[in-house]
Protein backbone atom coordinates (compact mmCIF):
# COMPACT_ATOMS: atom_id res chain seq x y z
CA UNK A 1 -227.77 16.49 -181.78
CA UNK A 2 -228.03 19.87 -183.17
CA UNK A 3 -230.06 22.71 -181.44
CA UNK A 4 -232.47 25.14 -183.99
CA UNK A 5 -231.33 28.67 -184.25
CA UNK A 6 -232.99 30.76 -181.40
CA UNK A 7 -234.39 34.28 -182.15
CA UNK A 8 -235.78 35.95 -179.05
CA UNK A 9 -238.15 38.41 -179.84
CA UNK A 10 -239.98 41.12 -177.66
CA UNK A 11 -241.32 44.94 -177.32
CA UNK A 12 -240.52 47.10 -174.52
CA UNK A 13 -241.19 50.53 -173.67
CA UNK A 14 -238.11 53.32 -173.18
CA UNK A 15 -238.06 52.24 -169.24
CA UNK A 16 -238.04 48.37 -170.23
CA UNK A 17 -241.12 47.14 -169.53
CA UNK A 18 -243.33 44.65 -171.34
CA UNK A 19 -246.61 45.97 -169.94
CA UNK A 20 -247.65 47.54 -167.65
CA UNK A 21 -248.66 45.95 -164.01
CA UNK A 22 -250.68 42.32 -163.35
CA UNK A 23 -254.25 42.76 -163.90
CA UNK A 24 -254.79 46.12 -165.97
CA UNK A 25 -255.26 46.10 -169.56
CA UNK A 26 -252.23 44.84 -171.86
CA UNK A 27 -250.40 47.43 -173.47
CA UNK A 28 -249.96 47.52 -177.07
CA UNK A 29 -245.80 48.70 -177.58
CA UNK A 30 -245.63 47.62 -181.13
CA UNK A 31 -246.88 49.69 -183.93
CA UNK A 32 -248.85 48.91 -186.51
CA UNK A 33 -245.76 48.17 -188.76
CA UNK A 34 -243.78 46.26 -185.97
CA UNK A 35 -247.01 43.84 -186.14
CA UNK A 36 -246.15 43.12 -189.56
CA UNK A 37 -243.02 42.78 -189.33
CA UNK A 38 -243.52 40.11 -186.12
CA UNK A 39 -245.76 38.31 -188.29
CA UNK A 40 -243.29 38.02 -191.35
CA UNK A 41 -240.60 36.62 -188.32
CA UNK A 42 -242.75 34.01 -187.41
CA UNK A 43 -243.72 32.99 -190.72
CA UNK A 44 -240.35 32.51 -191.64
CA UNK A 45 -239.75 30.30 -188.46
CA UNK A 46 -240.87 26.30 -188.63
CA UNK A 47 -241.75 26.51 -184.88
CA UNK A 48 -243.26 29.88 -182.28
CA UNK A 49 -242.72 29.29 -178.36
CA UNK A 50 -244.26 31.46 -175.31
CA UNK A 51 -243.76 30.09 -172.41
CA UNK A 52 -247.25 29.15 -170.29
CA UNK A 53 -247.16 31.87 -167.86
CA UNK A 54 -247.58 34.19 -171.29
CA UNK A 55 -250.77 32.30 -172.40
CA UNK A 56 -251.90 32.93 -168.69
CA UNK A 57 -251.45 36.21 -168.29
CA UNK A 58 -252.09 37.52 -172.03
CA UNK A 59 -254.25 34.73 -173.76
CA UNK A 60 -252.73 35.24 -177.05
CA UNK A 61 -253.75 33.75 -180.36
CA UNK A 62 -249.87 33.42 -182.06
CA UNK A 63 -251.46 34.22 -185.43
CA UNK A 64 -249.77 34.37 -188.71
CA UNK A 65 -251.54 36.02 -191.00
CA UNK A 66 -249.34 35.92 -193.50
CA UNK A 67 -250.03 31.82 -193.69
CA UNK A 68 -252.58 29.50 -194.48
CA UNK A 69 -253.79 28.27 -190.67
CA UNK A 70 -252.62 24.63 -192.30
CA UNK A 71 -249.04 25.82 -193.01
CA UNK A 72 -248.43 27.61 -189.79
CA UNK A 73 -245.43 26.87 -187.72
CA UNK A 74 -245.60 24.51 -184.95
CA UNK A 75 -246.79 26.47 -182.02
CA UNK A 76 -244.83 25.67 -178.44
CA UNK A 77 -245.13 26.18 -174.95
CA UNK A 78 -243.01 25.31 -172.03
CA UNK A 79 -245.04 24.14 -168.72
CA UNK A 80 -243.52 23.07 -165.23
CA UNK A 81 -247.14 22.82 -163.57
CA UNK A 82 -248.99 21.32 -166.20
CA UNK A 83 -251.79 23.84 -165.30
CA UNK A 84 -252.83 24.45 -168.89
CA UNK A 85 -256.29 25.99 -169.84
CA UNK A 86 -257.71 23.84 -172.84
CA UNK A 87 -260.62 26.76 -173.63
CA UNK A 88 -257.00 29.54 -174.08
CA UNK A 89 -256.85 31.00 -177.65
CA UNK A 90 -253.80 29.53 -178.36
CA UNK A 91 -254.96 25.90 -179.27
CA UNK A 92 -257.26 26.62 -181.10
CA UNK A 93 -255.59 28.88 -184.23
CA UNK A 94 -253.31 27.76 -186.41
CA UNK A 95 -251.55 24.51 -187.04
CA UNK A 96 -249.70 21.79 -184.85
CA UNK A 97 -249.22 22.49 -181.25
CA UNK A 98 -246.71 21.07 -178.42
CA UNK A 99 -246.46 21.24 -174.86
CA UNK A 100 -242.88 20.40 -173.04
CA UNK A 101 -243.77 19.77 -169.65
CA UNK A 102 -241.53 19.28 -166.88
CA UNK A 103 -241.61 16.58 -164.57
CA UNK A 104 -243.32 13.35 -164.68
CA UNK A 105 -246.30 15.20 -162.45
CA UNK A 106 -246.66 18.20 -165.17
CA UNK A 107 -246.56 15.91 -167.90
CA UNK A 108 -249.56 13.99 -166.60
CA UNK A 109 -251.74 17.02 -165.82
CA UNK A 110 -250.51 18.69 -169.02
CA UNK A 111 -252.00 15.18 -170.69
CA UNK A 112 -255.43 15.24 -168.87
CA UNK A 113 -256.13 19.24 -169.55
CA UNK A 114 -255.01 19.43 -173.86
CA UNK A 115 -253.88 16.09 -174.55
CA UNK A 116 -256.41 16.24 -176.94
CA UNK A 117 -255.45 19.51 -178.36
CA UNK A 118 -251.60 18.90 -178.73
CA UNK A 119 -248.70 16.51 -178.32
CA UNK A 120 -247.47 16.58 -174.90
CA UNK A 121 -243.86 16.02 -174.13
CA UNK A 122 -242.12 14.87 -170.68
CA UNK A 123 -238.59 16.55 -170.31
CA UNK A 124 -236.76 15.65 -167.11
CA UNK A 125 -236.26 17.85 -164.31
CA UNK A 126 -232.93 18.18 -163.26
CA UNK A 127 -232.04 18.24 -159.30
CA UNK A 128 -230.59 21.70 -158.50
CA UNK A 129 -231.10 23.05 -162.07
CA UNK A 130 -234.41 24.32 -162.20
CA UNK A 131 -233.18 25.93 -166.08
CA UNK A 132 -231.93 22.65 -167.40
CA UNK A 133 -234.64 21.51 -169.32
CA UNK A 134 -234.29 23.75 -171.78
CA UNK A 135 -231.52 21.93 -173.71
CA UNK A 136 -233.82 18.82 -174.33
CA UNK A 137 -236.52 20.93 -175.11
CA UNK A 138 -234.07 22.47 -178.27
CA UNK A 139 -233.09 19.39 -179.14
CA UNK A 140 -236.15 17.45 -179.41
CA UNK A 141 -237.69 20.47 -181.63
CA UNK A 142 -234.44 19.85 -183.67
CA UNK A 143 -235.88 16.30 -184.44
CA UNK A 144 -239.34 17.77 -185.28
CA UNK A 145 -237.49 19.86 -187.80
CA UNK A 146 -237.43 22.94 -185.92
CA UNK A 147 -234.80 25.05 -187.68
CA UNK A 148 -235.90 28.19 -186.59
CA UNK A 149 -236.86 29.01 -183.25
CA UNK A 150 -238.76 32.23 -182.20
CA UNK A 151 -239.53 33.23 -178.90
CA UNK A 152 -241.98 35.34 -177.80
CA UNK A 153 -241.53 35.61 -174.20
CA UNK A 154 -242.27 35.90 -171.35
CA UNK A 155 -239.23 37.59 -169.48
CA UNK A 156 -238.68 34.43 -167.54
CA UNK A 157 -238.24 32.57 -170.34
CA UNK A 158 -236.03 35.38 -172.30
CA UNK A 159 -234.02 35.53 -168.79
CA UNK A 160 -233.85 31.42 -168.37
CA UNK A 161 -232.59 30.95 -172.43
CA UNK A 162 -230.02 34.07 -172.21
CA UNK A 163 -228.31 32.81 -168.82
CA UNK A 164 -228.00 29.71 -170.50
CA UNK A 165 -226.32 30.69 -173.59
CA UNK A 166 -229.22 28.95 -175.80
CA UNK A 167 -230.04 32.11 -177.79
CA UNK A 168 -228.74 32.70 -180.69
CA UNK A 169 -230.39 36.34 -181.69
CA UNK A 170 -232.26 38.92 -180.01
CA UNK A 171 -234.37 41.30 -181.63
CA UNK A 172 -235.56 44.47 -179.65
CA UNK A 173 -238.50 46.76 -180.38
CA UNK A 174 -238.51 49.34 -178.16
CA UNK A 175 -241.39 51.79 -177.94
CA UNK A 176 -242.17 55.25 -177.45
CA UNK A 177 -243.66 54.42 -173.82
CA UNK A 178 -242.61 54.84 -170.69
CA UNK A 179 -244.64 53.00 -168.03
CA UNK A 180 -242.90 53.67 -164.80
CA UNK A 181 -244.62 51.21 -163.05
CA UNK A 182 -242.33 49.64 -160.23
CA UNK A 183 -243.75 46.04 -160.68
CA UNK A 184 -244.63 45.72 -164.26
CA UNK A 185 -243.40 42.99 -166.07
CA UNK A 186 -239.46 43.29 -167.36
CA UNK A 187 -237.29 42.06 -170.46
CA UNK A 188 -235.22 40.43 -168.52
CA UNK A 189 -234.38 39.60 -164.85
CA UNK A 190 -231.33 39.76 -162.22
CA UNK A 191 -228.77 36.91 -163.17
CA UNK A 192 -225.53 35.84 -164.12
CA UNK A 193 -225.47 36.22 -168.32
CA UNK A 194 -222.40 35.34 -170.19
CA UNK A 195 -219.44 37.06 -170.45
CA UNK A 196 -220.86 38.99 -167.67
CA UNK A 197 -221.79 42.73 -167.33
CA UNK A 198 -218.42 43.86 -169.82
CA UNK A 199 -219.27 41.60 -172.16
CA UNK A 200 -220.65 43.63 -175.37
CA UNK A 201 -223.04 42.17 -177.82
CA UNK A 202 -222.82 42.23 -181.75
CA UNK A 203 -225.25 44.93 -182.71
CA UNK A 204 -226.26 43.50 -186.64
CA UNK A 205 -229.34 46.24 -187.69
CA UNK A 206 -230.94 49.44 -185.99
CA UNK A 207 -234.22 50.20 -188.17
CA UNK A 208 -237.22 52.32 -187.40
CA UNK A 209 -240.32 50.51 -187.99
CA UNK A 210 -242.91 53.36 -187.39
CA UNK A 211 -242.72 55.06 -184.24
CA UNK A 212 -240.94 51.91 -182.91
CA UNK A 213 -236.89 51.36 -183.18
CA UNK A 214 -235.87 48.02 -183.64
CA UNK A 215 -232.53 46.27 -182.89
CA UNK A 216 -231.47 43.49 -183.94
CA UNK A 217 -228.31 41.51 -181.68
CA UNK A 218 -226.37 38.62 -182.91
CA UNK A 219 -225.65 36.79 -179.10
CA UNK A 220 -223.38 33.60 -179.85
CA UNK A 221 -222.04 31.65 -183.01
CA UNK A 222 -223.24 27.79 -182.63
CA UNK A 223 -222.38 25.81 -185.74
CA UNK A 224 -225.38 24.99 -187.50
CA UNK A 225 -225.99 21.45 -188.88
CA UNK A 226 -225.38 21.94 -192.65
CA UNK A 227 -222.16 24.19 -192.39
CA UNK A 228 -220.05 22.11 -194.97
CA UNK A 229 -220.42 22.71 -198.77
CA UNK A 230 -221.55 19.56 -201.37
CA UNK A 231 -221.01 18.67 -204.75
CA UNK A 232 -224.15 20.58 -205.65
CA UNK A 233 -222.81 23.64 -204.13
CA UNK A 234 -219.43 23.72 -205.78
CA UNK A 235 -221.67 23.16 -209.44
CA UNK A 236 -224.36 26.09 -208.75
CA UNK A 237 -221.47 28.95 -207.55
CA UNK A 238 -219.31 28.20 -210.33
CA UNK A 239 -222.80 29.57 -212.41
CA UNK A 240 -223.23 32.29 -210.44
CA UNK A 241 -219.59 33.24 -211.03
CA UNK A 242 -220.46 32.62 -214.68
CA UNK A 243 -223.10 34.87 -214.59
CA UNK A 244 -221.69 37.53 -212.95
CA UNK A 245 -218.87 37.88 -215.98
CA UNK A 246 -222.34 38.33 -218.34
CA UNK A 247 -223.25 41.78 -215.74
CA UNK A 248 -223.11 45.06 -217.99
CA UNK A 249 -219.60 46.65 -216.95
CA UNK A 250 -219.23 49.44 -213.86
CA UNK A 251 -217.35 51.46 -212.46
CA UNK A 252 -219.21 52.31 -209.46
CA UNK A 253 -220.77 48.86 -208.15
CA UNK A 254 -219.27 45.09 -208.69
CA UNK A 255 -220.85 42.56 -210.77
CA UNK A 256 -222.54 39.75 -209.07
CA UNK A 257 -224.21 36.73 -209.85
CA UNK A 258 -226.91 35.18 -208.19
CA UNK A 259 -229.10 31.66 -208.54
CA UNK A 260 -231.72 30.49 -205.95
CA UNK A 261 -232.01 27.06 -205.94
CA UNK A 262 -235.11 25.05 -204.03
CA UNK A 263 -234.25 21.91 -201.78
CA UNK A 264 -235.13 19.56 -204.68
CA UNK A 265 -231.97 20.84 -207.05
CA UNK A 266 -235.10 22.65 -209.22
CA UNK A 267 -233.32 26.14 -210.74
CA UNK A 268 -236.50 28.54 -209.26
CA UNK A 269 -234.40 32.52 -210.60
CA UNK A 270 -231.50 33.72 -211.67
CA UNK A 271 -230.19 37.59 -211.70
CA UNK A 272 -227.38 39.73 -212.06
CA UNK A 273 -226.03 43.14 -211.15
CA UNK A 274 -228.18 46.08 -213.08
CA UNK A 275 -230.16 43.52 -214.63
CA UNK A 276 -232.55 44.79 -217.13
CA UNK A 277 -230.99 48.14 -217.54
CA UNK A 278 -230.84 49.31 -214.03
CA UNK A 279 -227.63 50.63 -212.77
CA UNK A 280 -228.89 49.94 -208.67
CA UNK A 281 -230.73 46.77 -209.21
CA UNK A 282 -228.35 43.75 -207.14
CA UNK A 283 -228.32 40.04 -208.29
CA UNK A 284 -229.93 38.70 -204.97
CA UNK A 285 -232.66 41.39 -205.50
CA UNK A 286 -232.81 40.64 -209.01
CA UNK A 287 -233.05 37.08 -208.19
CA UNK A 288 -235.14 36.97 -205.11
CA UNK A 289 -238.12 39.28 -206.64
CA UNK A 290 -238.95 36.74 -209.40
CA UNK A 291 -240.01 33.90 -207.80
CA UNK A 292 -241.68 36.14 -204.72
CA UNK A 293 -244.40 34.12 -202.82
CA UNK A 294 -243.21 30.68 -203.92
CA UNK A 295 -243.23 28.49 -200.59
CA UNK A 296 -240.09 26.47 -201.71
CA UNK A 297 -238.18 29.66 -200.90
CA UNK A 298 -238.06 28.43 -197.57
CA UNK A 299 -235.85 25.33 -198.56
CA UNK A 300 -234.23 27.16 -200.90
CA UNK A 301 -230.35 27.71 -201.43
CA UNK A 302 -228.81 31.58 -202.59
CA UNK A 303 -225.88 31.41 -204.61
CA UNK A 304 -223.89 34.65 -204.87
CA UNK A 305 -220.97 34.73 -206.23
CA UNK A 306 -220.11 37.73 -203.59
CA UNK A 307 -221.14 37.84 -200.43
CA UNK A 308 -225.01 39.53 -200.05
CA UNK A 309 -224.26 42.96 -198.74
CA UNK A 310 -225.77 43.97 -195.17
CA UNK A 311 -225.75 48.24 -196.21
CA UNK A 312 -225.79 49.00 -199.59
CA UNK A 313 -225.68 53.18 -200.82
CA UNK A 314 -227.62 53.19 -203.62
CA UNK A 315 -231.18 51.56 -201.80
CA UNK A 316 -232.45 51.31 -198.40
CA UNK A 317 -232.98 47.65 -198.41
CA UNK A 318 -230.06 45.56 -198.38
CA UNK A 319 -229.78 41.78 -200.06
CA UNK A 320 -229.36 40.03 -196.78
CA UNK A 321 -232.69 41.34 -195.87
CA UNK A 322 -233.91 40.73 -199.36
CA UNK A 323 -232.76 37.23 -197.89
CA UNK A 324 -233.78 36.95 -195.03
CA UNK A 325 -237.53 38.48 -195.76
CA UNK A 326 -237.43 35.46 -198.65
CA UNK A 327 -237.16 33.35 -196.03
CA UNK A 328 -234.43 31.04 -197.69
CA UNK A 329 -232.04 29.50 -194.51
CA UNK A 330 -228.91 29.25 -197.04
CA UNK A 331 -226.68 31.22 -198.57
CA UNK A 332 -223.52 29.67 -200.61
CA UNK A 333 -220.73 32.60 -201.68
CA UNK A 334 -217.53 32.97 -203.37
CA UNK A 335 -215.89 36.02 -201.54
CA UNK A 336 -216.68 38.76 -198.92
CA UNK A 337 -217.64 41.85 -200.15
CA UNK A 338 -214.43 44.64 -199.68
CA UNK A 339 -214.81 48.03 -198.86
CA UNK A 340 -214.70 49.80 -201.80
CA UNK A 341 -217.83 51.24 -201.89
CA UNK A 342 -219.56 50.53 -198.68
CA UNK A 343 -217.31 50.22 -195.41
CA UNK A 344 -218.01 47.20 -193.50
CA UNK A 345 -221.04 45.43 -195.69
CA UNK A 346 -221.10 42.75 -192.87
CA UNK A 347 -224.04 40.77 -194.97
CA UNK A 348 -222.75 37.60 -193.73
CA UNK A 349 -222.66 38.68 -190.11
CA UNK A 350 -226.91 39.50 -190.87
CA UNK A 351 -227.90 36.60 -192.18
CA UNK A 352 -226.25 34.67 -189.57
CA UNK A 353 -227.52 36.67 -186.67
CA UNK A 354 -230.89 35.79 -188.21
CA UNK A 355 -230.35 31.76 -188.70
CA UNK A 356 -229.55 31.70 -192.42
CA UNK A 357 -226.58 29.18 -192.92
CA UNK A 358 -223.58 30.90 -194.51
CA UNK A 359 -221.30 28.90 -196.47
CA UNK A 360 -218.09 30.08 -198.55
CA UNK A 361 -216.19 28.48 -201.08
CA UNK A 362 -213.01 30.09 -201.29
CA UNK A 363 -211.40 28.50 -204.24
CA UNK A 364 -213.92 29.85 -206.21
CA UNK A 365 -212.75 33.78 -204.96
CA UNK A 366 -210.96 34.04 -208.02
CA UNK A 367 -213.98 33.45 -210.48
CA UNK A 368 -215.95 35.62 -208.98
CA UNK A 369 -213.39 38.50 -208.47
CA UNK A 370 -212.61 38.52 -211.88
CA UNK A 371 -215.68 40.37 -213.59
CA UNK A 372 -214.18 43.08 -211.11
CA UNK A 373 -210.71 43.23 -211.27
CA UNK A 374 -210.49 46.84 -212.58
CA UNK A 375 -212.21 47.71 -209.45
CA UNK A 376 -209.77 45.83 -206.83
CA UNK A 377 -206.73 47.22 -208.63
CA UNK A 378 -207.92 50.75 -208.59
């Protein structure tokens, strides 16, 4: 059984602290914009998890505001005492709740105190692997249809999925704080990680988001479930690659083609490179702004006939995170974008760091590097 895609998420000041000290007010690290931005993450996820120490300490609500409280993701927490307040926020916003507890002891009390308020789940403890449980406890959200994992925290939890290898992405807003408190609350605790203290992670996007800086690390490469390409997928890129040879001719930027398609086969946009005129405007932009909003985005399929580009000169906002703001899971391509005009584009590398299933079809390359051959011979 598959395991969803795991984004951890959290804010930290310069010094690396969550907050500051047990018992004093929380501190806010995020900015105004980072809150948005949060909220668009876990919109785009099918399932949020904080571990139960968080909802202790902090209380919080998990809002999305960007969703109907009846099409929220399911909301998770992770319990090994079962000591779980029913009167905390965090039941009672939003949609479908569940509770992992661990042990046949925590399940029971986890039972007796929100039973009521959420589906409880036993996971078993493992003797002399007190971290264990955290591979059921992917894999059963896998059969709920949890795709898309985000984590919120705490630290122990960041620290327990990290040492394990279970986390797929890590995305890092760090704060123009310093708290210099000795025993505030950390990222991350003492361990053994993989690959050890040499081992370098794949940094996919540095952004300011107001005052705060946000990075954005791409931490292992586990297959996903739908990796292979269908019938349908060979049919819709050989469009796209139709498409693109219909893009107004350039010297100075390829021509692309690009279809979304929703779960159901339905056709939902189409665009192409300078679409309409403009000589910036990308097909997956093109594409993407049409059918803005529409909730079968989320089951929806991209197909490009080049690869989306991760940096792009001509606009700040590249068409992986046109993408991955959509919050479509797939992409289907033709060819990786060279470096002709932007070194290293590394779209693919984006979208996977943030969950969305890349698949290429090379034996359509050809197709879709035709519209552009006066570039690639230049």
């Amino acid at each position: 059984m598959s395991m969803p895609h795991v984004l951890l998420s959290a804010a930290v000041s310069l010094d690396g602290c969550l907050d500051t000290r047990p018992g004093e007010d929380r501190l806010l690290l995020s900015s105004e914009e980072d809150f948005r931005r949060v909220d668009a993450e876990r919109a785009s996820s099918d399932a949020v998890l904080v571990g139960a120490g968080t909802l202790r300490a902090d209380n919080p609500r998990l809002r999305v505001r960007s969703r109907a409280p009846h099409a929220y993701p399911l909301k998770v927490t992770v319990t090994r005492s079962g000591a779980l307040d029913p009167a905390w926020r965090f039941w009672h916003h939003g949609g479908r709740k569940a509770v992992y507890a661990v042990g046949a002891r925590a399940h029971a009390r986890a039972v007796a105190a929100v039973g009521d308020l959420a589906e409880v789940y036993e996971v078993t403890e493992v003797a002399g692997d007190e971290n264990a449980a955290w591979e059921a406890v992917l894999r059963h959200l896998r059969t709920l249809g949890v795709r898309r994992l985000m984590v919120e925290g705490g630290g122990q939890v960041h620290t327990q999925l990290l040492q394990r290898g279970l986390a797929d992405e890590l995305q890092l807003a760090v704060a123009p704080l310093l708290v210099g408190q000795r025993d505030a609350p950390r990222m991350l605790g003492p361990g053994t990680y993989p690959g050890g203290p040499l081992h370098r992670l794949t940094l996919v996007e540095t952004r300011p988001v107001g005052d705060v800086v946000l990075l954005r690390y791409a931490l292992s490469r586990r297959p996903g479930a739908d990796g292979r390409a269908t019938a349908a997928d060979s049919a819709w890129l050989a469009e796209a690659c139709r498409l693109a040879a219909a893009c107004p001719p350039s010297r100075t930027a390829f021509s692309v083609g690009a279809i979304v398609v929703a779960a159901d086969g339905e056709e939902l946009a189409r665009g192409h490179s300078r679409e309409g005129g403009d000589p910036h405007v990308h097909a997956e932009e093109s594409a993407l702004a049409k059918p803005a909003g529409d909730p079968r985005l989320r089951g929806a399929t991209v197909y490009s006939s080049l690869e989306p580009c991760g940096r792009r000169a001509s606009r700040p906002r590249p068409c992986a995170r046109w993408i991955i703001d959509s919050g479509v899971r797939r992409v289907v391509t033709a060819w990786r974008e060279p470096d002709t005009f932007v070194a290293a584009a590394a779209g693919a590398e984006l979208l996977q760091a943030s969950g969305v299933t890349v698949v290429e079809i090379p034996r359509y390359a050809d197709a879709a590097m035709s519209p552009n051959a006066h570039l690639l011979s230049s």
